[in-house]
PDB file of N, CA and C in Angstrom:
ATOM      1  N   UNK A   1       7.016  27.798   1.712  1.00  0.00           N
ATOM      2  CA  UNK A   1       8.150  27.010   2.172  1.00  0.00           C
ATOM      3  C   UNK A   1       9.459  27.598   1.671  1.00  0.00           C
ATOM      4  N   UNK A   2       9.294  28.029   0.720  1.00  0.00           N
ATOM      5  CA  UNK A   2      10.720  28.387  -0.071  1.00  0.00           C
ATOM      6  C   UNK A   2      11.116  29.811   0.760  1.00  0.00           C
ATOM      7  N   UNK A   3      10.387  30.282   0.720  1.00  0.00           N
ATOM      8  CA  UNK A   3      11.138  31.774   1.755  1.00  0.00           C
ATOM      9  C   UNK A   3      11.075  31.373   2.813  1.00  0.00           C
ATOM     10  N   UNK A   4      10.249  30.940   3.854  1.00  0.00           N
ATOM     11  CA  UNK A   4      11.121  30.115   4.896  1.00  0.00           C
ATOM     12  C   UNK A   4      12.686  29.593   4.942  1.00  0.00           C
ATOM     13  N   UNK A   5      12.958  28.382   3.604  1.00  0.00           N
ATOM     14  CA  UNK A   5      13.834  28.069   3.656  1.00  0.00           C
ATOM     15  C   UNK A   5      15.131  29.028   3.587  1.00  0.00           C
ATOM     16  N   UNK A   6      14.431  30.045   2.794  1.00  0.00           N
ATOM     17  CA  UNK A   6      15.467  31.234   2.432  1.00  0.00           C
ATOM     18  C   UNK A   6      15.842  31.754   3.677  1.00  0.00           C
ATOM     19  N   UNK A   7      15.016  32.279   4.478  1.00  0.00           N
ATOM     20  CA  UNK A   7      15.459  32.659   6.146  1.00  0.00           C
ATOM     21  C   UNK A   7      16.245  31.594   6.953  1.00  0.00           C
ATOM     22  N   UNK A   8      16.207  30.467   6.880  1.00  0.00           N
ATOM     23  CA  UNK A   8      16.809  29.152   7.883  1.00  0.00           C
ATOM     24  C   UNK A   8      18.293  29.451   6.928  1.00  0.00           C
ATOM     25  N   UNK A   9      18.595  29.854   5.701  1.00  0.00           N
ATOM     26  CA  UNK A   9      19.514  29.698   5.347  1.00  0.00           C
ATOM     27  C   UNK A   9      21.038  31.075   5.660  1.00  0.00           C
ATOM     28  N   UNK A  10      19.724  32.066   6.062  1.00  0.00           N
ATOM     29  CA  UNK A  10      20.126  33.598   6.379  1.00  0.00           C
ATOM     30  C   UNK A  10      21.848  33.263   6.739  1.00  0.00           C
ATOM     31  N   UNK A  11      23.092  33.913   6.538  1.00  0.00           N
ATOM     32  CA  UNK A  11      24.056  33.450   7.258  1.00  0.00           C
ATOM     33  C   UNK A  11      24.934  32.361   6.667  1.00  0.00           C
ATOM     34  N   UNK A  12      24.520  31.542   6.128  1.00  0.00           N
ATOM     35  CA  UNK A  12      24.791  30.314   5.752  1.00  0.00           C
ATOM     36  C   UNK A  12      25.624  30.071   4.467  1.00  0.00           C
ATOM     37  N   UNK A  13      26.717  28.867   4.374  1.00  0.00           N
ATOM     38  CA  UNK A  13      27.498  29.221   3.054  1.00  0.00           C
ATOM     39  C   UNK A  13      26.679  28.311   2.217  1.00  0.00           C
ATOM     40  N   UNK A  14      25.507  28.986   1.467  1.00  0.00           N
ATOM     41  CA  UNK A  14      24.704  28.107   0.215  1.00  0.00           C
ATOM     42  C   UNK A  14      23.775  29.674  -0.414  1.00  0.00           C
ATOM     43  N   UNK A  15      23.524  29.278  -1.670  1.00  0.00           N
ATOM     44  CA  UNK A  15      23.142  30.516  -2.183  1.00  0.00           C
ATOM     45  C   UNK A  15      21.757  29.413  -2.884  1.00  0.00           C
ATOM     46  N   UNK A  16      20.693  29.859  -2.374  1.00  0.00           N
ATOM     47  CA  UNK A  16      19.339  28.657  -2.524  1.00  0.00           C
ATOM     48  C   UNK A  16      18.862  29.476  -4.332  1.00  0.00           C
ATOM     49  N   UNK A  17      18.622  28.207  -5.022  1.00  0.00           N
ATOM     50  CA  UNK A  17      17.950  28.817  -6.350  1.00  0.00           C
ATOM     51  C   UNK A  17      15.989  27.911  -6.199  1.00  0.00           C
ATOM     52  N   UNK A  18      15.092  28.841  -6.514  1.00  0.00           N
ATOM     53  CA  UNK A  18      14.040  28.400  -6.618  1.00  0.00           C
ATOM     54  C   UNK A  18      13.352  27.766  -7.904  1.00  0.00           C
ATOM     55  N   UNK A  19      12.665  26.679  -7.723  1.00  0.00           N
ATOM     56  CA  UNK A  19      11.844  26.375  -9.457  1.00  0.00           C
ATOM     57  C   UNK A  19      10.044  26.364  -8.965  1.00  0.00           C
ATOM     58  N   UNK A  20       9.817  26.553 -10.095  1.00  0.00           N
ATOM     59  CA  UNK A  20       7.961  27.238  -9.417  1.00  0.00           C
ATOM     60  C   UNK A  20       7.390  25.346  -9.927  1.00  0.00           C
ATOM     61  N   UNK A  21       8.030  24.650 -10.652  1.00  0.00           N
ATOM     62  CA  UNK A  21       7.446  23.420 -11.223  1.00  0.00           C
ATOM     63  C   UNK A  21       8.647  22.488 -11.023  1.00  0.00           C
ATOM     64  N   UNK A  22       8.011  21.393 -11.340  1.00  0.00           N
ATOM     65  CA  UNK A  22       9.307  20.320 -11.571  1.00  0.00           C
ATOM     66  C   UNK A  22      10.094  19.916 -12.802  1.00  0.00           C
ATOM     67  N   UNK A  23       9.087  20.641 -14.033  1.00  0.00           N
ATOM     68  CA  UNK A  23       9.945  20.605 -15.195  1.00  0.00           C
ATOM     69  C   UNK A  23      10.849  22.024 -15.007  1.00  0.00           C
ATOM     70  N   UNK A  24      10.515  23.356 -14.458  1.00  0.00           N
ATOM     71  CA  UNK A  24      12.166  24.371 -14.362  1.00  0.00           C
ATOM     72  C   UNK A  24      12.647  23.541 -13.162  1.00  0.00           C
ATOM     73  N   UNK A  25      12.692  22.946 -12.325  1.00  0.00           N
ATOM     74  CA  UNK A  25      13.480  22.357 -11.617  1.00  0.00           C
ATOM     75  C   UNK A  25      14.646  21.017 -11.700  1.00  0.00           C
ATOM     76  N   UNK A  26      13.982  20.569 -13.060  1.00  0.00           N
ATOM     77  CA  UNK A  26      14.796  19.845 -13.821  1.00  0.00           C
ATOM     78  C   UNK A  26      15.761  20.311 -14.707  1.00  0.00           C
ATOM     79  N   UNK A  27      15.080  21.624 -15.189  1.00  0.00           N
ATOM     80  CA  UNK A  27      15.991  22.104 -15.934  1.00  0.00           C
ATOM     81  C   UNK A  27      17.235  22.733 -15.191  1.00  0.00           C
ATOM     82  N   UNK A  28      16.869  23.462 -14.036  1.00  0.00           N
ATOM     83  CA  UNK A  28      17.686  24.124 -13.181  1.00  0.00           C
ATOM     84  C   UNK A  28      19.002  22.768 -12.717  1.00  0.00           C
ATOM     85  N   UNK A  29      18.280  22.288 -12.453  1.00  0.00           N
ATOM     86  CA  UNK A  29      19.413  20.568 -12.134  1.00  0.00           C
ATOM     87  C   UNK A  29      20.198  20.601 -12.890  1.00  0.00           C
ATOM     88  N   UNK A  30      19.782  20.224 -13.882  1.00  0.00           N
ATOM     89  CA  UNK A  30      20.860  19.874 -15.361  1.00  0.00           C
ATOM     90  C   UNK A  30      22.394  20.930 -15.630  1.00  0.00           C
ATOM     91  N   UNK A  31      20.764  22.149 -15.715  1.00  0.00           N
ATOM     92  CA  UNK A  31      22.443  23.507 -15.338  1.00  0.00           C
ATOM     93  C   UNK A  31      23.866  23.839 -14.559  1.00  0.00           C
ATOM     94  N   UNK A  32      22.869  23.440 -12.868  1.00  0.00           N
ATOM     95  CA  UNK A  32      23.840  24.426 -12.453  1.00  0.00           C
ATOM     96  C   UNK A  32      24.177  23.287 -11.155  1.00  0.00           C
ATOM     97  N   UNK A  33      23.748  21.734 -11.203  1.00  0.00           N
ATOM     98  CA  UNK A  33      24.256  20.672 -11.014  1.00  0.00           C
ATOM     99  C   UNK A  33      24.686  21.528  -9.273  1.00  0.00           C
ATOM    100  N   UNK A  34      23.634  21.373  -8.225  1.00  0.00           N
ATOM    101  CA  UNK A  34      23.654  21.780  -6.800  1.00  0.00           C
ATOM    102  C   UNK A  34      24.521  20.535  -6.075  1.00  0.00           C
ATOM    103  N   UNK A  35      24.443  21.332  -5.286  1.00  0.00           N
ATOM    104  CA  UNK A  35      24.681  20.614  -3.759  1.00  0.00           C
ATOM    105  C   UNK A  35      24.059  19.747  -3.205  1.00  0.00           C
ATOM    106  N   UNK A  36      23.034  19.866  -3.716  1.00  0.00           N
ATOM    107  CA  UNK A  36      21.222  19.268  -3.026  1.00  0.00           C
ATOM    108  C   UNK A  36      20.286  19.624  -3.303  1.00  0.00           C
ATOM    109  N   UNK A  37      19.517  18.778  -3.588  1.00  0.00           N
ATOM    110  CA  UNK A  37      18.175  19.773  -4.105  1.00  0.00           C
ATOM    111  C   UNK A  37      17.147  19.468  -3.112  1.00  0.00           C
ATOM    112  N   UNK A  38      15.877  20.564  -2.530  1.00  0.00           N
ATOM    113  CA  UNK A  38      14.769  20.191  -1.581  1.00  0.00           C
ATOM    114  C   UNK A  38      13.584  20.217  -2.507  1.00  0.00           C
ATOM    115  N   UNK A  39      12.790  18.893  -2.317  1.00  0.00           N
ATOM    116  CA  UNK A  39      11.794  18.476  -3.608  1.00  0.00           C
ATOM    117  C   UNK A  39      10.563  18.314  -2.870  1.00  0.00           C
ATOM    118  N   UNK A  40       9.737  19.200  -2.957  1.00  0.00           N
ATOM    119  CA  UNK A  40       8.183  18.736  -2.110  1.00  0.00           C
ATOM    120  C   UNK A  40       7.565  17.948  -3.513  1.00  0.00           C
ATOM    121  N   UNK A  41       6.295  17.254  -2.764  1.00  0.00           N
ATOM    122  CA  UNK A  41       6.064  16.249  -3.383  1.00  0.00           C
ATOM    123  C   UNK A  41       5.223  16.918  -4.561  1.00  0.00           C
ATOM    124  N   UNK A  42       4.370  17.903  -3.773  1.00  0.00           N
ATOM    125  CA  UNK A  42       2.947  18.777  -4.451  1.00  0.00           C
ATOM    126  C   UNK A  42       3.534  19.631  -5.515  1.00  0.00           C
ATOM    127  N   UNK A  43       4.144  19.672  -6.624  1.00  0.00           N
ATOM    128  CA  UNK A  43       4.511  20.041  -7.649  1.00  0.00           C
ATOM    129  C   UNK A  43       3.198  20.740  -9.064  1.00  0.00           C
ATOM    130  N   UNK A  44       3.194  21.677  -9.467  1.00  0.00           N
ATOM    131  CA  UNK A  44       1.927  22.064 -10.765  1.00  0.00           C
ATOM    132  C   UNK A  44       3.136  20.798 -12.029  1.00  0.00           C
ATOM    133  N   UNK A  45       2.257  20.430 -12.408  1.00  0.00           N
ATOM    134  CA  UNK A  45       2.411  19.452 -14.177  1.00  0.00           C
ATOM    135  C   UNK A  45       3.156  18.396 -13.644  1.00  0.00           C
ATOM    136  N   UNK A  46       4.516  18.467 -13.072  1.00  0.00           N
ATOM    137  CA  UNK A  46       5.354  17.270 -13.072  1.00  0.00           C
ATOM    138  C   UNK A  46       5.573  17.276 -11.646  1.00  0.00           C
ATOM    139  N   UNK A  47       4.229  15.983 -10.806  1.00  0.00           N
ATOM    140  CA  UNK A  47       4.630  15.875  -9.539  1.00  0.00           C
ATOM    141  C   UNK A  47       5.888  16.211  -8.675  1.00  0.00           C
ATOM    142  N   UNK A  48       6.559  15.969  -7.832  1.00  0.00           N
ATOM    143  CA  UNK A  48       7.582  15.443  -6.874  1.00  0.00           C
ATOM    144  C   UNK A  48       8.100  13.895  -6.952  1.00  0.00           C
ATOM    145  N   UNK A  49       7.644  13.024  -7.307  1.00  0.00           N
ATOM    146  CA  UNK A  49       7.864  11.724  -6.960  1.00  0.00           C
ATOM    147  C   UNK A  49       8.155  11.519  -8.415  1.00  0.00           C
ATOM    148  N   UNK A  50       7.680  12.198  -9.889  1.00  0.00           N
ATOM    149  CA  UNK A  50       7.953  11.898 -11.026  1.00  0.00           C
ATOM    150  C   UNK A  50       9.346  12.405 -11.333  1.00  0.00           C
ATOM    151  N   UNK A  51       9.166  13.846 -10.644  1.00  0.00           N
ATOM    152  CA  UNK A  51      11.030  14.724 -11.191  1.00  0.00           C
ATOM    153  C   UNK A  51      11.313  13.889 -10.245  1.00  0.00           C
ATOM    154  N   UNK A  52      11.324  13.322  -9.078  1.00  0.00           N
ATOM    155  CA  UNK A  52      12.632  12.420  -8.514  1.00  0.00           C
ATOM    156  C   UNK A  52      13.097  11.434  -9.177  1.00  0.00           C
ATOM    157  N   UNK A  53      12.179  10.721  -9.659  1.00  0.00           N
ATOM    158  CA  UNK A  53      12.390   9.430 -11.241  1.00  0.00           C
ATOM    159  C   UNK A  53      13.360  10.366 -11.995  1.00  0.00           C
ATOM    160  N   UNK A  54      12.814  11.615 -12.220  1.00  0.00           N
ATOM    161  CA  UNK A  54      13.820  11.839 -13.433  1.00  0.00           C
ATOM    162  C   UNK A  54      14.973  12.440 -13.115  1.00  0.00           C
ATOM    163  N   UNK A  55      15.209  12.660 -11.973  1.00  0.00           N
ATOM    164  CA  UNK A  55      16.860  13.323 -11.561  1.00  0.00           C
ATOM    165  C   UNK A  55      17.533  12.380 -11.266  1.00  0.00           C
ATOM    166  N   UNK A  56      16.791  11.143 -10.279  1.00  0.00           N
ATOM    167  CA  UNK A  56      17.727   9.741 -10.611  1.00  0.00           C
ATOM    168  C   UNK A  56      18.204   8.849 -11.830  1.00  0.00           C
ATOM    169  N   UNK A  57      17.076   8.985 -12.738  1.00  0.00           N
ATOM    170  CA  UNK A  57      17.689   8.197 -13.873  1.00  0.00           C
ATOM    171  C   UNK A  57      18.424   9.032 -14.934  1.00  0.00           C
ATOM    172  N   UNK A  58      18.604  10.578 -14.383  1.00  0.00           N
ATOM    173  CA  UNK A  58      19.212  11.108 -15.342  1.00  0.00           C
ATOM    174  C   UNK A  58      20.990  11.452 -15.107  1.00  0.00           C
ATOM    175  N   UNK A  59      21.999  10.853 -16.206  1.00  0.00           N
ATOM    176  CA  UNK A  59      23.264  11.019 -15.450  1.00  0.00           C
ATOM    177  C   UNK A  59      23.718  12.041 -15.005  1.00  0.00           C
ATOM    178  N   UNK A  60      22.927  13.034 -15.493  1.00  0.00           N
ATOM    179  CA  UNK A  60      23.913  14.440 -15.126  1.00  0.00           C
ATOM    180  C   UNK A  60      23.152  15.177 -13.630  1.00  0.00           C
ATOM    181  N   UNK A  61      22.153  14.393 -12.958  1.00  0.00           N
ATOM    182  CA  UNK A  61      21.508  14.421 -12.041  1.00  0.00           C
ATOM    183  C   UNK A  61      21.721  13.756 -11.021  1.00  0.00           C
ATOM    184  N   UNK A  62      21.882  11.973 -11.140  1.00  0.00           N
ATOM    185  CA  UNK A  62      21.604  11.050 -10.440  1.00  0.00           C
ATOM    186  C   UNK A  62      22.447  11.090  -9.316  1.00  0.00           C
ATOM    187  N   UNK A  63      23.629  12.088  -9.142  1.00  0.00           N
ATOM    188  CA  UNK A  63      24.520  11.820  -7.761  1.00  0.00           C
ATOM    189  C   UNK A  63      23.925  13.358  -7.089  1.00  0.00           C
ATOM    190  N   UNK A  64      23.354  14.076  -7.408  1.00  0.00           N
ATOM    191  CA  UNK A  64      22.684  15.202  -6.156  1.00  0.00           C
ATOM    192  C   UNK A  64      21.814  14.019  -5.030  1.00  0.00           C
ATOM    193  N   UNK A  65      22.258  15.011  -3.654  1.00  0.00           N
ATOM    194  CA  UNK A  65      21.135  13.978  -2.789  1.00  0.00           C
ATOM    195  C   UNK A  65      19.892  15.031  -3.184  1.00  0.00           C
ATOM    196  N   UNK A  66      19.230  14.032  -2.631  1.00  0.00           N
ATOM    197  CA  UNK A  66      17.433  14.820  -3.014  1.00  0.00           C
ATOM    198  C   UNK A  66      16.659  14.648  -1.899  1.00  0.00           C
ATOM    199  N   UNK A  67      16.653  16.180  -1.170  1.00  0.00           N
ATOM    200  CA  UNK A  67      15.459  15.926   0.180  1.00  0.00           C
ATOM    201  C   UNK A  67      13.972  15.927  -0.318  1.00  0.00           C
ATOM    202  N   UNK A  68      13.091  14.571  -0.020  1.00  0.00           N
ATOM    203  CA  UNK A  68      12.077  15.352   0.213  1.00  0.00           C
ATOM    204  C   UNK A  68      11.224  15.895   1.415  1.00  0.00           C
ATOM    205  N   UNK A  69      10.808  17.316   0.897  1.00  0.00           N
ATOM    206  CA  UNK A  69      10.550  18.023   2.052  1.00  0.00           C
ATOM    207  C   UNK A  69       8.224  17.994   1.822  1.00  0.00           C
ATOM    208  N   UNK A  70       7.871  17.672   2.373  1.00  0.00           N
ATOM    209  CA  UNK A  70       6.596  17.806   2.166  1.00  0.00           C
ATOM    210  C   UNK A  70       5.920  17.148   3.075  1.00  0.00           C
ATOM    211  N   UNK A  71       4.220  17.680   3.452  1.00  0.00           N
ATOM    212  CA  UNK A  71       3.241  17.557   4.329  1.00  0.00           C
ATOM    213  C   UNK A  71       2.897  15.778   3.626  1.00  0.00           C
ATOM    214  N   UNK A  72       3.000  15.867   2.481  1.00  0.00           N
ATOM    215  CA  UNK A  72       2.888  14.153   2.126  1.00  0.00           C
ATOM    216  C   UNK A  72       3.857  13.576   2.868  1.00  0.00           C
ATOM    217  N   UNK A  73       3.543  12.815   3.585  1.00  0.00           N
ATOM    218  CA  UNK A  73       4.610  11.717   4.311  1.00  0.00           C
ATOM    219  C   UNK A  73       4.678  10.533   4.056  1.00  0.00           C
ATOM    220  N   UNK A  74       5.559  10.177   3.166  1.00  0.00           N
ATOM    221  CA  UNK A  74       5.591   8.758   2.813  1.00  0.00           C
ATOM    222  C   UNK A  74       7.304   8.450   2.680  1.00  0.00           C
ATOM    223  N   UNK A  75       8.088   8.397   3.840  1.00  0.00           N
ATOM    224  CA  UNK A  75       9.251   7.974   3.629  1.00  0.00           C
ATOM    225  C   UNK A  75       9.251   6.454   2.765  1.00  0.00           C
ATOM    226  N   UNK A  76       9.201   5.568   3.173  1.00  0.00           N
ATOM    227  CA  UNK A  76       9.438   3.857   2.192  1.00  0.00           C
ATOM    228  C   UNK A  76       9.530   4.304   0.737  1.00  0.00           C
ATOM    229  N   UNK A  77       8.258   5.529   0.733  1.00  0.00           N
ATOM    230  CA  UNK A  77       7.872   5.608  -1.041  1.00  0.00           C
ATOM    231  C   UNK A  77       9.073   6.575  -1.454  1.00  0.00           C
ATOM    232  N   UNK A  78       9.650   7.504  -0.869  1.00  0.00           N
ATOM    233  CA  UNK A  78      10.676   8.155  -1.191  1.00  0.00           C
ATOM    234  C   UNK A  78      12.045   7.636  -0.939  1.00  0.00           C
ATOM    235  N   UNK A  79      11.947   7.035  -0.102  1.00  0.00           N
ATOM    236  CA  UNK A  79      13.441   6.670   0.078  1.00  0.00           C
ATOM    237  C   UNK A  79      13.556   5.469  -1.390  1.00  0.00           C
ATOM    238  N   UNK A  80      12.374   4.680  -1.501  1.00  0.00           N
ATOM    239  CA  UNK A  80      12.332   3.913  -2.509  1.00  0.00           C
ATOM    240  C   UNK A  80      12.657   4.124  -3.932  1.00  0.00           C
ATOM    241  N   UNK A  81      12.540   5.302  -4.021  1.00  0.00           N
ATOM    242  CA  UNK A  81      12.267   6.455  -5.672  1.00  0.00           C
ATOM    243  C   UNK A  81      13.774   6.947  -5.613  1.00  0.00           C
ATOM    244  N   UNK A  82      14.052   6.671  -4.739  1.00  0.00           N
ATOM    245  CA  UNK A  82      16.029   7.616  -4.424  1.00  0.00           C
ATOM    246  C   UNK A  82      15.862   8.780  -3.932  1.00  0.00           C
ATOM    247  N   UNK A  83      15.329   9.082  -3.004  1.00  0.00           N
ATOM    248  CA  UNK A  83      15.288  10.579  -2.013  1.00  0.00           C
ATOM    249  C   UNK A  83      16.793   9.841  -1.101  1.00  0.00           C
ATOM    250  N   UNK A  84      17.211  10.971  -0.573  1.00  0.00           N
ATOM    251  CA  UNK A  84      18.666  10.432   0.284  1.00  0.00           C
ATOM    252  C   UNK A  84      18.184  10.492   1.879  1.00  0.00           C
ATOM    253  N   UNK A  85      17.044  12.031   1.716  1.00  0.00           N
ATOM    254  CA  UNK A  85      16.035  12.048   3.144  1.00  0.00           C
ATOM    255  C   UNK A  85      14.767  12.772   2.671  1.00  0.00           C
ATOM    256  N   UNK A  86      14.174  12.308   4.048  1.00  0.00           N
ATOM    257  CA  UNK A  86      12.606  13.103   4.051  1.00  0.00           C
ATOM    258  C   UNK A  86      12.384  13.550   5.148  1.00  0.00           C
ATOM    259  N   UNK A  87      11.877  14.687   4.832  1.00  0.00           N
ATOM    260  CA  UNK A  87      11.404  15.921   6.302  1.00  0.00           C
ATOM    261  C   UNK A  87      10.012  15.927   6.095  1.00  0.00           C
ATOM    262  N   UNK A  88       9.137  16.350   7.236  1.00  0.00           N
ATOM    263  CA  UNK A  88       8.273  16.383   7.095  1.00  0.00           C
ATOM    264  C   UNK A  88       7.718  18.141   7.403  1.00  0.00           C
ATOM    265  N   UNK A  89       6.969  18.313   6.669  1.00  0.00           N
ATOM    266  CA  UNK A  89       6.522  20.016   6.845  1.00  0.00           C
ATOM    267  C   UNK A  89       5.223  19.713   8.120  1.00  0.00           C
ATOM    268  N   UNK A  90       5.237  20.891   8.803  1.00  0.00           N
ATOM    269  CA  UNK A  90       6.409  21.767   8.669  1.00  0.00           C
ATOM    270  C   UNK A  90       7.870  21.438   9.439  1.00  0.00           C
ATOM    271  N   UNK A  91       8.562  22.288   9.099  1.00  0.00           N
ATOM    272  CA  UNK A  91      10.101  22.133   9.347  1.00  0.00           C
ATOM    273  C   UNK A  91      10.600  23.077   9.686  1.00  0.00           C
ATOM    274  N   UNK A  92      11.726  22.228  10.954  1.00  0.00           N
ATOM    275  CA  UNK A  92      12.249  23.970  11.751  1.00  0.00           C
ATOM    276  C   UNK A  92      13.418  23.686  10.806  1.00  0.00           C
ATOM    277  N   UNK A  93      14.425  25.132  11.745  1.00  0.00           N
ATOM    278  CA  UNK A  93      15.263  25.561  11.319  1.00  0.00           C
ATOM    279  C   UNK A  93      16.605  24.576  11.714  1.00  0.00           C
ATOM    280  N   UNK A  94      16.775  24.320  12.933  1.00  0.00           N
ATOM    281  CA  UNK A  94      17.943  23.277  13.136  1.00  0.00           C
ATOM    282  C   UNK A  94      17.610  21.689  12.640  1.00  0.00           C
ATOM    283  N   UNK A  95      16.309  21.394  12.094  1.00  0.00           N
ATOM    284  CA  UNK A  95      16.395  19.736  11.507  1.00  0.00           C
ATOM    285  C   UNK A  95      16.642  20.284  10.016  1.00  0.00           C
ATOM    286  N   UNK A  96      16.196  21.274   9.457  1.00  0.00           N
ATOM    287  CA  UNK A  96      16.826  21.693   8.013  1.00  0.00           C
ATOM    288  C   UNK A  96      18.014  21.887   7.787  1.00  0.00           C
ATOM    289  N   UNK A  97      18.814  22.957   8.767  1.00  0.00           N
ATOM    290  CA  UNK A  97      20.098  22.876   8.439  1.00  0.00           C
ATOM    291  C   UNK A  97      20.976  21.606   8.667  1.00  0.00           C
ATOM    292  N   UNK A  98      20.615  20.864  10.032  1.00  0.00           N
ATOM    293  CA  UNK A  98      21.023  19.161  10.117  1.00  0.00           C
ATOM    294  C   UNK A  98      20.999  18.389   8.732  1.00  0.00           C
ATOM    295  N   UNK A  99      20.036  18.268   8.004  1.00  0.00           N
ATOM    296  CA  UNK A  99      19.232  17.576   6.993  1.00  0.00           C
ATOM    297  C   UNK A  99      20.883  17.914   5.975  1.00  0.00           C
ATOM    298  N   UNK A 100      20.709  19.524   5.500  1.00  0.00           N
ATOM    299  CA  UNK A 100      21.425  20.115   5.076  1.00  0.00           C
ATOM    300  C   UNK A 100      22.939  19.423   5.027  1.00  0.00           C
ATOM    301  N   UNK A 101      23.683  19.368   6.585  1.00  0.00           N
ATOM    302  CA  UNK A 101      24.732  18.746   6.880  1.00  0.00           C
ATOM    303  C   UNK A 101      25.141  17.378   6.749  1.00  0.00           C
ATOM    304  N   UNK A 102      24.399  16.540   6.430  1.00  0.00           N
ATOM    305  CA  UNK A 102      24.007  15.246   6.745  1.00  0.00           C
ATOM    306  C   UNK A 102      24.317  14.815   4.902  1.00  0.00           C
ATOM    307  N   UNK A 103      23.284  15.642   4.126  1.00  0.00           N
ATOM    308  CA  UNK A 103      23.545  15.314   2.845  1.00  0.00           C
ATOM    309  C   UNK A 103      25.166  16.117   2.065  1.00  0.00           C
ATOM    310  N   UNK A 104      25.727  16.686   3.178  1.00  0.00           N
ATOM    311  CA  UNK A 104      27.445  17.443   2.614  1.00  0.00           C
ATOM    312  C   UNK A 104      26.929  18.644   1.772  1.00  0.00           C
ATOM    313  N   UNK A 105      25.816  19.546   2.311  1.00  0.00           N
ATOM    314  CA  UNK A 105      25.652  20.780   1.801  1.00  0.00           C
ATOM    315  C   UNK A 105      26.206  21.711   1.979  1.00  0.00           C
ATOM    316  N   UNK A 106      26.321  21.707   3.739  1.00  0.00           N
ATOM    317  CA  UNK A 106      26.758  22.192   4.563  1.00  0.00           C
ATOM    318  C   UNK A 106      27.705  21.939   5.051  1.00  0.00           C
TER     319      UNK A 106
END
């Protein structure tokens, strides 16, 4: 998914950073405080639905929107947890960059 996303972005004014888990993806948050972050649910150690708990309750986190992007489909449960949207994989290129626009990435 992530090099996919990297190609849909080809062109585009955003420079995408990757995390292989949800604890460097938390950490990456904290740092360098994005535009948006895209959160699949299927995460190694710290689910998707747990780092979303923790980027919302964390202050230096809690105002990024947070897509989630994943073959799990459970909008209610994400929008519930504080996702801003949910895509479902797979995912083209004009509902990503939309998605993108929608949350002021783009």
């Amino acid at each position: 998914l992530v090099s996919l996303l990297d190609r849909y972005l080809f062109n585009q004014p955003c420079r995408p950073v990757r995390a292989a888990s949800g604890v460097e993806g938390l950490e990456l948050a904290r740092e360098l405080k994005p535009d948006v972050i895209v959160l699949d649910v299927m995460l190694p150690n710290l689910d998707g639905w747990e780092t979303l708990q923790l980027l919302r309750n964390d202050p230096r986190t809690s105002h990024i929107p947070i897509i989630i992007c994943s073959v799990f489909h459970d909008p209610e449960l994400a929008l519930s947890l504080g996702a801003s949207l949910v895509l479902r994989k797979p995912i083209g290129r004009q509902e990503f960059l939309e998605a993108l626009r929608l949350t002021g990435a783009l």
